[in-house]
Protein backbone atom coordinates (compact mmCIF):
# COMPACT_ATOMS: atom_id res chain seq x y z
CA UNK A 1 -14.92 -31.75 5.70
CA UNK A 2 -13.37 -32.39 2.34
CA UNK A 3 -11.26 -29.36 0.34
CA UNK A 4 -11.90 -28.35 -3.43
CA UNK A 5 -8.69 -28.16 -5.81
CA UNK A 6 -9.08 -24.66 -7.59
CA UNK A 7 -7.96 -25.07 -11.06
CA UNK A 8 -5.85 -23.45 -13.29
CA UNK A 9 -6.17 -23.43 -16.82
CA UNK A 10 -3.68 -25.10 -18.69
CA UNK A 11 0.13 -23.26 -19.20
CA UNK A 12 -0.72 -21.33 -16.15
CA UNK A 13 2.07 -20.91 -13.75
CA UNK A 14 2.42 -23.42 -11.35
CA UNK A 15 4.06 -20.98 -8.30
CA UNK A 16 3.94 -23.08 -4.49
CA UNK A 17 2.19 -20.19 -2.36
CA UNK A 18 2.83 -20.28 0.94
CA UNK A 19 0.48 -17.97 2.11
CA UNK A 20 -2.68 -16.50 0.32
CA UNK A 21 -5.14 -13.70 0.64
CA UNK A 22 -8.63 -13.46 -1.17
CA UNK A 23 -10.01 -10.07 -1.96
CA UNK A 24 -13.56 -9.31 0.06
CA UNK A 25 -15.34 -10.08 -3.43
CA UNK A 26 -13.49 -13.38 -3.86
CA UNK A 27 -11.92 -11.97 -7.58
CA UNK A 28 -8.11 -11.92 -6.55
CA UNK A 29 -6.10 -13.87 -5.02
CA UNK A 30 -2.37 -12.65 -3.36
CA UNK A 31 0.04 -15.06 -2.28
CA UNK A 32 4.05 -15.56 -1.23
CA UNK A 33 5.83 -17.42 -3.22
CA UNK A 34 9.79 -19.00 -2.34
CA UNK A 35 10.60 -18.85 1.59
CA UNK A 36 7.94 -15.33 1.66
CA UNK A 37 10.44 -13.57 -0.94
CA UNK A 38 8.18 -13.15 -4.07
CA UNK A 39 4.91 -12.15 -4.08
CA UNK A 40 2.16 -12.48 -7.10
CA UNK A 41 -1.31 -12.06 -7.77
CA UNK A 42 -4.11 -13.37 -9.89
CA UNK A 43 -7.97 -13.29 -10.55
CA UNK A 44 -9.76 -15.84 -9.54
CA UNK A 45 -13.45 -17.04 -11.46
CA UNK A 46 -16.24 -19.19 -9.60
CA UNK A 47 -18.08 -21.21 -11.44
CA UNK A 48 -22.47 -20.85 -11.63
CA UNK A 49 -22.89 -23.30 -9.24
CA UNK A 50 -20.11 -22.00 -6.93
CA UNK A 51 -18.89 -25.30 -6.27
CA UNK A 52 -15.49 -24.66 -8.43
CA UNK A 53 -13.14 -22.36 -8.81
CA UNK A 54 -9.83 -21.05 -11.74
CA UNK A 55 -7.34 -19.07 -11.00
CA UNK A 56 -5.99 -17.53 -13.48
CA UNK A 57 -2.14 -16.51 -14.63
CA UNK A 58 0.00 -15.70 -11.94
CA UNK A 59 1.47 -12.42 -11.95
CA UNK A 60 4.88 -11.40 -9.97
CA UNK A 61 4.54 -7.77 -8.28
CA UNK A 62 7.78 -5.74 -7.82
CA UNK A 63 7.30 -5.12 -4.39
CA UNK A 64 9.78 -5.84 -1.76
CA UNK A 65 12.68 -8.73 -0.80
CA UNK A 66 10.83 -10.61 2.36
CA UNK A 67 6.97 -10.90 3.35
CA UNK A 68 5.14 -11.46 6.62
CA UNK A 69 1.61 -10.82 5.69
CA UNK A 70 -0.88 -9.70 3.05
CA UNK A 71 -4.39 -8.55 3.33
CA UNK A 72 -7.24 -6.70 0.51
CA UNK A 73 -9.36 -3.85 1.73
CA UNK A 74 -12.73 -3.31 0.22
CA UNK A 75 -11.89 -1.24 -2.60
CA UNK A 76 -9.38 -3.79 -4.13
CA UNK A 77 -6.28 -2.52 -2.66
CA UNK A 78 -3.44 -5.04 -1.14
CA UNK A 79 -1.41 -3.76 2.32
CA UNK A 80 1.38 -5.57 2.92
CA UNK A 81 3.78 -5.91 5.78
CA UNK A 82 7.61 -6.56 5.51
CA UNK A 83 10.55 -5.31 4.34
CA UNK A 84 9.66 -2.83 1.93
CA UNK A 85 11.76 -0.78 -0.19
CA UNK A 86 14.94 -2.17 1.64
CA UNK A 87 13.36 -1.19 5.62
CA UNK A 88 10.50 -2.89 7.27
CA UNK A 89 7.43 -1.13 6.73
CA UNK A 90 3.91 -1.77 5.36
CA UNK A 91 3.22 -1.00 1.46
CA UNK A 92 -0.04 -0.95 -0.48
CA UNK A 93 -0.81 -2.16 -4.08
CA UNK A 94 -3.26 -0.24 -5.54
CA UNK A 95 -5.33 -2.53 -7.00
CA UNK A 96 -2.56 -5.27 -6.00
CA UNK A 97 -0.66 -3.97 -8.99
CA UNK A 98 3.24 -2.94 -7.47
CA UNK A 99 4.98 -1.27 -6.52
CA UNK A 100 3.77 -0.69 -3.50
CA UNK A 101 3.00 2.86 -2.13
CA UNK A 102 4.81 3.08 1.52
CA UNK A 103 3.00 3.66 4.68
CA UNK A 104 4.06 5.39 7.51
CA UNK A 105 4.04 2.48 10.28
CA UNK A 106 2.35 4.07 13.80
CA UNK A 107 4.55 6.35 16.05
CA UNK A 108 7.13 4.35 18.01
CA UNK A 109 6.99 1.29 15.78
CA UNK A 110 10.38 -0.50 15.04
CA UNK A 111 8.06 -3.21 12.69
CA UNK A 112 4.51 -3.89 11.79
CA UNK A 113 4.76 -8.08 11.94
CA UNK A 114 1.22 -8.68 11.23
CA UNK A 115 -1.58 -6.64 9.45
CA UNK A 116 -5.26 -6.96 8.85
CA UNK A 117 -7.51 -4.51 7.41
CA UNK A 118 -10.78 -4.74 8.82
CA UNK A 119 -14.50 -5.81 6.97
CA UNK A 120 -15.42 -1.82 6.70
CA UNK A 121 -11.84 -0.99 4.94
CA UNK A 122 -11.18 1.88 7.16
CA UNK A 123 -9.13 0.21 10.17
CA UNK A 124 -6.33 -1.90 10.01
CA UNK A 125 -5.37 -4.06 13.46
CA UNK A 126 -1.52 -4.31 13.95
CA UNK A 127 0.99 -6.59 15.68
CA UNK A 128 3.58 -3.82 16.28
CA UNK A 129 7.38 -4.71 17.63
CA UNK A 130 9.06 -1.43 19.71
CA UNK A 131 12.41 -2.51 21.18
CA UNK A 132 11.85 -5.75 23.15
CA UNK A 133 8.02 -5.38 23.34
CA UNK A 134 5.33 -6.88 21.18
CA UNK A 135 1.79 -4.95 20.98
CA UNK A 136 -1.48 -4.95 19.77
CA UNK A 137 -2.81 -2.16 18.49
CA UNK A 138 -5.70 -0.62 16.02
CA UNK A 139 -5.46 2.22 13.65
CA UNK A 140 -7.75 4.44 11.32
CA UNK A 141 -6.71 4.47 7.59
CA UNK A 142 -6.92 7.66 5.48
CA UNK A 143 -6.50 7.87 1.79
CA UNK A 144 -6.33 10.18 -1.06
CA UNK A 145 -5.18 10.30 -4.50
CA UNK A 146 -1.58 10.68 -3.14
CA UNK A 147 -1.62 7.42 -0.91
CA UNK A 148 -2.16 6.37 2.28
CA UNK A 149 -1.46 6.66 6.16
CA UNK A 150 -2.86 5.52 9.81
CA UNK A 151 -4.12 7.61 12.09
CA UNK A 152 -5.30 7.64 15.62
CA UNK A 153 -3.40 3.97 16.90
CA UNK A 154 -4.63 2.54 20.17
CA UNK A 155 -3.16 -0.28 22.15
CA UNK A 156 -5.32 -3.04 22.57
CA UNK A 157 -4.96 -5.73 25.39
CA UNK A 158 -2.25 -4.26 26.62
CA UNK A 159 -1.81 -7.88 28.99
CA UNK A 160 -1.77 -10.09 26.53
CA UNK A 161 1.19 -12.48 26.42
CA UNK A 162 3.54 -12.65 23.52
CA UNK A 163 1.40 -12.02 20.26
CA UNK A 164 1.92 -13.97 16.82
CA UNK A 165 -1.30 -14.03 14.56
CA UNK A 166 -4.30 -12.17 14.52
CA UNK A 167 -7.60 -12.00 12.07
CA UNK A 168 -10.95 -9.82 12.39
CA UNK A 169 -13.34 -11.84 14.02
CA UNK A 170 -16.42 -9.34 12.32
CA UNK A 171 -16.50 -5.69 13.09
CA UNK A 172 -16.45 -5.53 16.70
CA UNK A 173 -13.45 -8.48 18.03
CA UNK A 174 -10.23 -9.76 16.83
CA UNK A 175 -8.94 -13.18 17.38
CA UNK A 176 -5.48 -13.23 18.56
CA UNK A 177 -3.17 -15.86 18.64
CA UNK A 178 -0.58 -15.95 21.55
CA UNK A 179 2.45 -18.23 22.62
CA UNK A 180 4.16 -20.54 20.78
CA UNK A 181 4.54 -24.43 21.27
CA UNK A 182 3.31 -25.60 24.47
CA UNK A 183 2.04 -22.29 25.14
CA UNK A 184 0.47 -21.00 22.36
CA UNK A 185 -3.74 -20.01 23.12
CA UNK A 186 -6.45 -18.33 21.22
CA UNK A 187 -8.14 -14.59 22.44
CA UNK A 188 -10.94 -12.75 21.34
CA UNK A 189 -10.33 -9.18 21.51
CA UNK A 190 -13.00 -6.12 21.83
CA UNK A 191 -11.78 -3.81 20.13
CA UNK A 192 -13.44 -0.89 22.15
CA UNK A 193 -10.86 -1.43 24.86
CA UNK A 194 -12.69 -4.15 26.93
CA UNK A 195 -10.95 -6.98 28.31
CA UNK A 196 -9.58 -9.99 26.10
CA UNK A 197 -11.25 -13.67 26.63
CA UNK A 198 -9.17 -16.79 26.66
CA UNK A 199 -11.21 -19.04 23.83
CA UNK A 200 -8.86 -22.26 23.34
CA UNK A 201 -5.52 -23.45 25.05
CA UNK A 202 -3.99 -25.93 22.42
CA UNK A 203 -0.20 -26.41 21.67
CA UNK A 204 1.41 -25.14 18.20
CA UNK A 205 -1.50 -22.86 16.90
CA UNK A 206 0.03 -20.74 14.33
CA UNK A 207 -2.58 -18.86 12.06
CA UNK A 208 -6.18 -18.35 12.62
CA UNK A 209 -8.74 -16.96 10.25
CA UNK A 210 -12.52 -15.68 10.54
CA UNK A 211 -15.46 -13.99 8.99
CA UNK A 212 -17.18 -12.88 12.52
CA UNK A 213 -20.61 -14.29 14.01
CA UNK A 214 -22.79 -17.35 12.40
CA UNK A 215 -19.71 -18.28 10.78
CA UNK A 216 -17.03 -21.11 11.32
CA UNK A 217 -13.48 -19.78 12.56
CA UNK A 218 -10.09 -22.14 11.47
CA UNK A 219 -6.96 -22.68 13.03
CA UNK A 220 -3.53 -24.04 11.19
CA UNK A 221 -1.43 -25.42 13.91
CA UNK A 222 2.42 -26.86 13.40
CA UNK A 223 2.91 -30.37 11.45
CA UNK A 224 0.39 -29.54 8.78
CA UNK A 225 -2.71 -29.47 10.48
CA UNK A 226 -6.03 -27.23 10.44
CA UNK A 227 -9.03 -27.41 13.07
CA UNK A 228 -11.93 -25.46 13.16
CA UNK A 229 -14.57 -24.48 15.76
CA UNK A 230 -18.12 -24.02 15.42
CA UNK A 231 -18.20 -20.64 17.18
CA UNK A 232 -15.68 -18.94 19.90
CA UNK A 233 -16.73 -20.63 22.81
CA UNK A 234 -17.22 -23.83 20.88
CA UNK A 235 -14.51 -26.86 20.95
CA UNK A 236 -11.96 -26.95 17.94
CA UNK A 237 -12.09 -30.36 15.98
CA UNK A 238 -9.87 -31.74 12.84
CA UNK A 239 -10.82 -31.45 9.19
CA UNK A 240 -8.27 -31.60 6.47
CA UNK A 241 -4.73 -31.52 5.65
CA UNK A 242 -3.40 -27.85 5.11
CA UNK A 243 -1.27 -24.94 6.44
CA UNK A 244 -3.99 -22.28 6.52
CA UNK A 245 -7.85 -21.36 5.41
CA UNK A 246 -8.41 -18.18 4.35
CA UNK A 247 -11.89 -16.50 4.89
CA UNK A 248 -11.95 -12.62 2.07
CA UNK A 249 -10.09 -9.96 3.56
């Protein structure tokens, strides 16, 4: 499998990102800039034959000091997670314009590490830090004109080891990642409250992406690497050069 450069026009900013997010209709693109101190957003155009793709001016947001993850719900909204307005916390853009609206992080969280809204844009799934423990959990989003919150938070695997990336794997599962080094593995997670499965035991995974059944799911694991499997009970295999692959959402 070979990667497509996306362009940029010329006297476009040439930012590094060191982490991206696509919105679910593939038009923006969020990413962290620096070591995960800046963040900025652009549109992004696909050519008629889909094969190419422009990204357009870079834009910096006003919206915090330090980053640990980004994600676009369906209506063209960005949550982020970090340190936000001097605490950690989780933010929103509204239409990933800053700065961000604050979010009231579940009951009894110290930090929200790790956030992903789900395909339907009304769930979000959570690594949460309290004190010396490390959870999973899954929360229902409500909005109004005023802003947003989470309601209704449920632990999810509440066994799992020591969690450190997470996608939606469709509507139903998440992948988790858990470990680090030697011991890191790959779960998928019901998200009803049934038990986790243990998909892939491989050392130094550190992000994982997905779009859900009939679809591919990637791994980025340590010393620049990326490996993807067929399906979640099929074996993970090399393609390219790369830190991570990012699926809409």
């Amino acid at each position: 499998m070979r990667g497509t450069a996306v362009l940029r026009p010329g006297g476009t900013s040439q930012v590094a990102l060191s982490r991206i997010a696509i919105s679910p209709g593939g038009h923006k693109l969020a990413g962290l800039g620096g070591p995960a101190n800046k963040l900025y957003t652009g549109s992004l155009a696909t050519s008629k034959d889909g094969r190419r793709q422009t990204l357009g001016q870079l834009h910096a947001q006003p919206a915090g000091t330090s980053f640990t993850s980004l994600s676009w719900d369906n209506l063209g909204d960005l949550w982020v997670t970090g340190r936000i307005q001097n605490k950690p916390g989780i933010g929103v853009l509204f239409g990933g314009q800053g700065p961000p609206v604050p979010v009231q992080p579940p009951p009894g969280a110290d930090r929200v590490t790790a956030l992903r809204v789900a395909p339907d844009g009304n769930r979000v799934a959570m690594i949460v830090r309290s004190g010396r423990s490390v959870r999973l959990e899954i929360a229902a989003i409500g909005r109004n004109s005023n802003g947003f919150w989470l309601t209704s938070a449920t632990q999810l695997g509440p066994r799992l080891p020591r969690l450190t990336a997470l996608t939606w794997f469709g509507e139903d599962h998440l992948l988790v990642v858990t470990g680090s080094g030697s011991s890191s593995q790959l779960w998928l997670v019901p998200v009803d409250g049934g038990s986790p499965t243990s998909l892939v035991k491989t050392p130094d995974i550190l992000t994982v992406t997905a779009a859900g059944p009939g679809n591919p799911y990637y791994v980025g694991l340590a010393g620049n690497r990326l490996e993807q499997a067929a399906g979640p009970y099929q074996s993970l295999g090399g393609i390219t050069a790369g830190q991570a692959i990012i699926y809409p959402g």
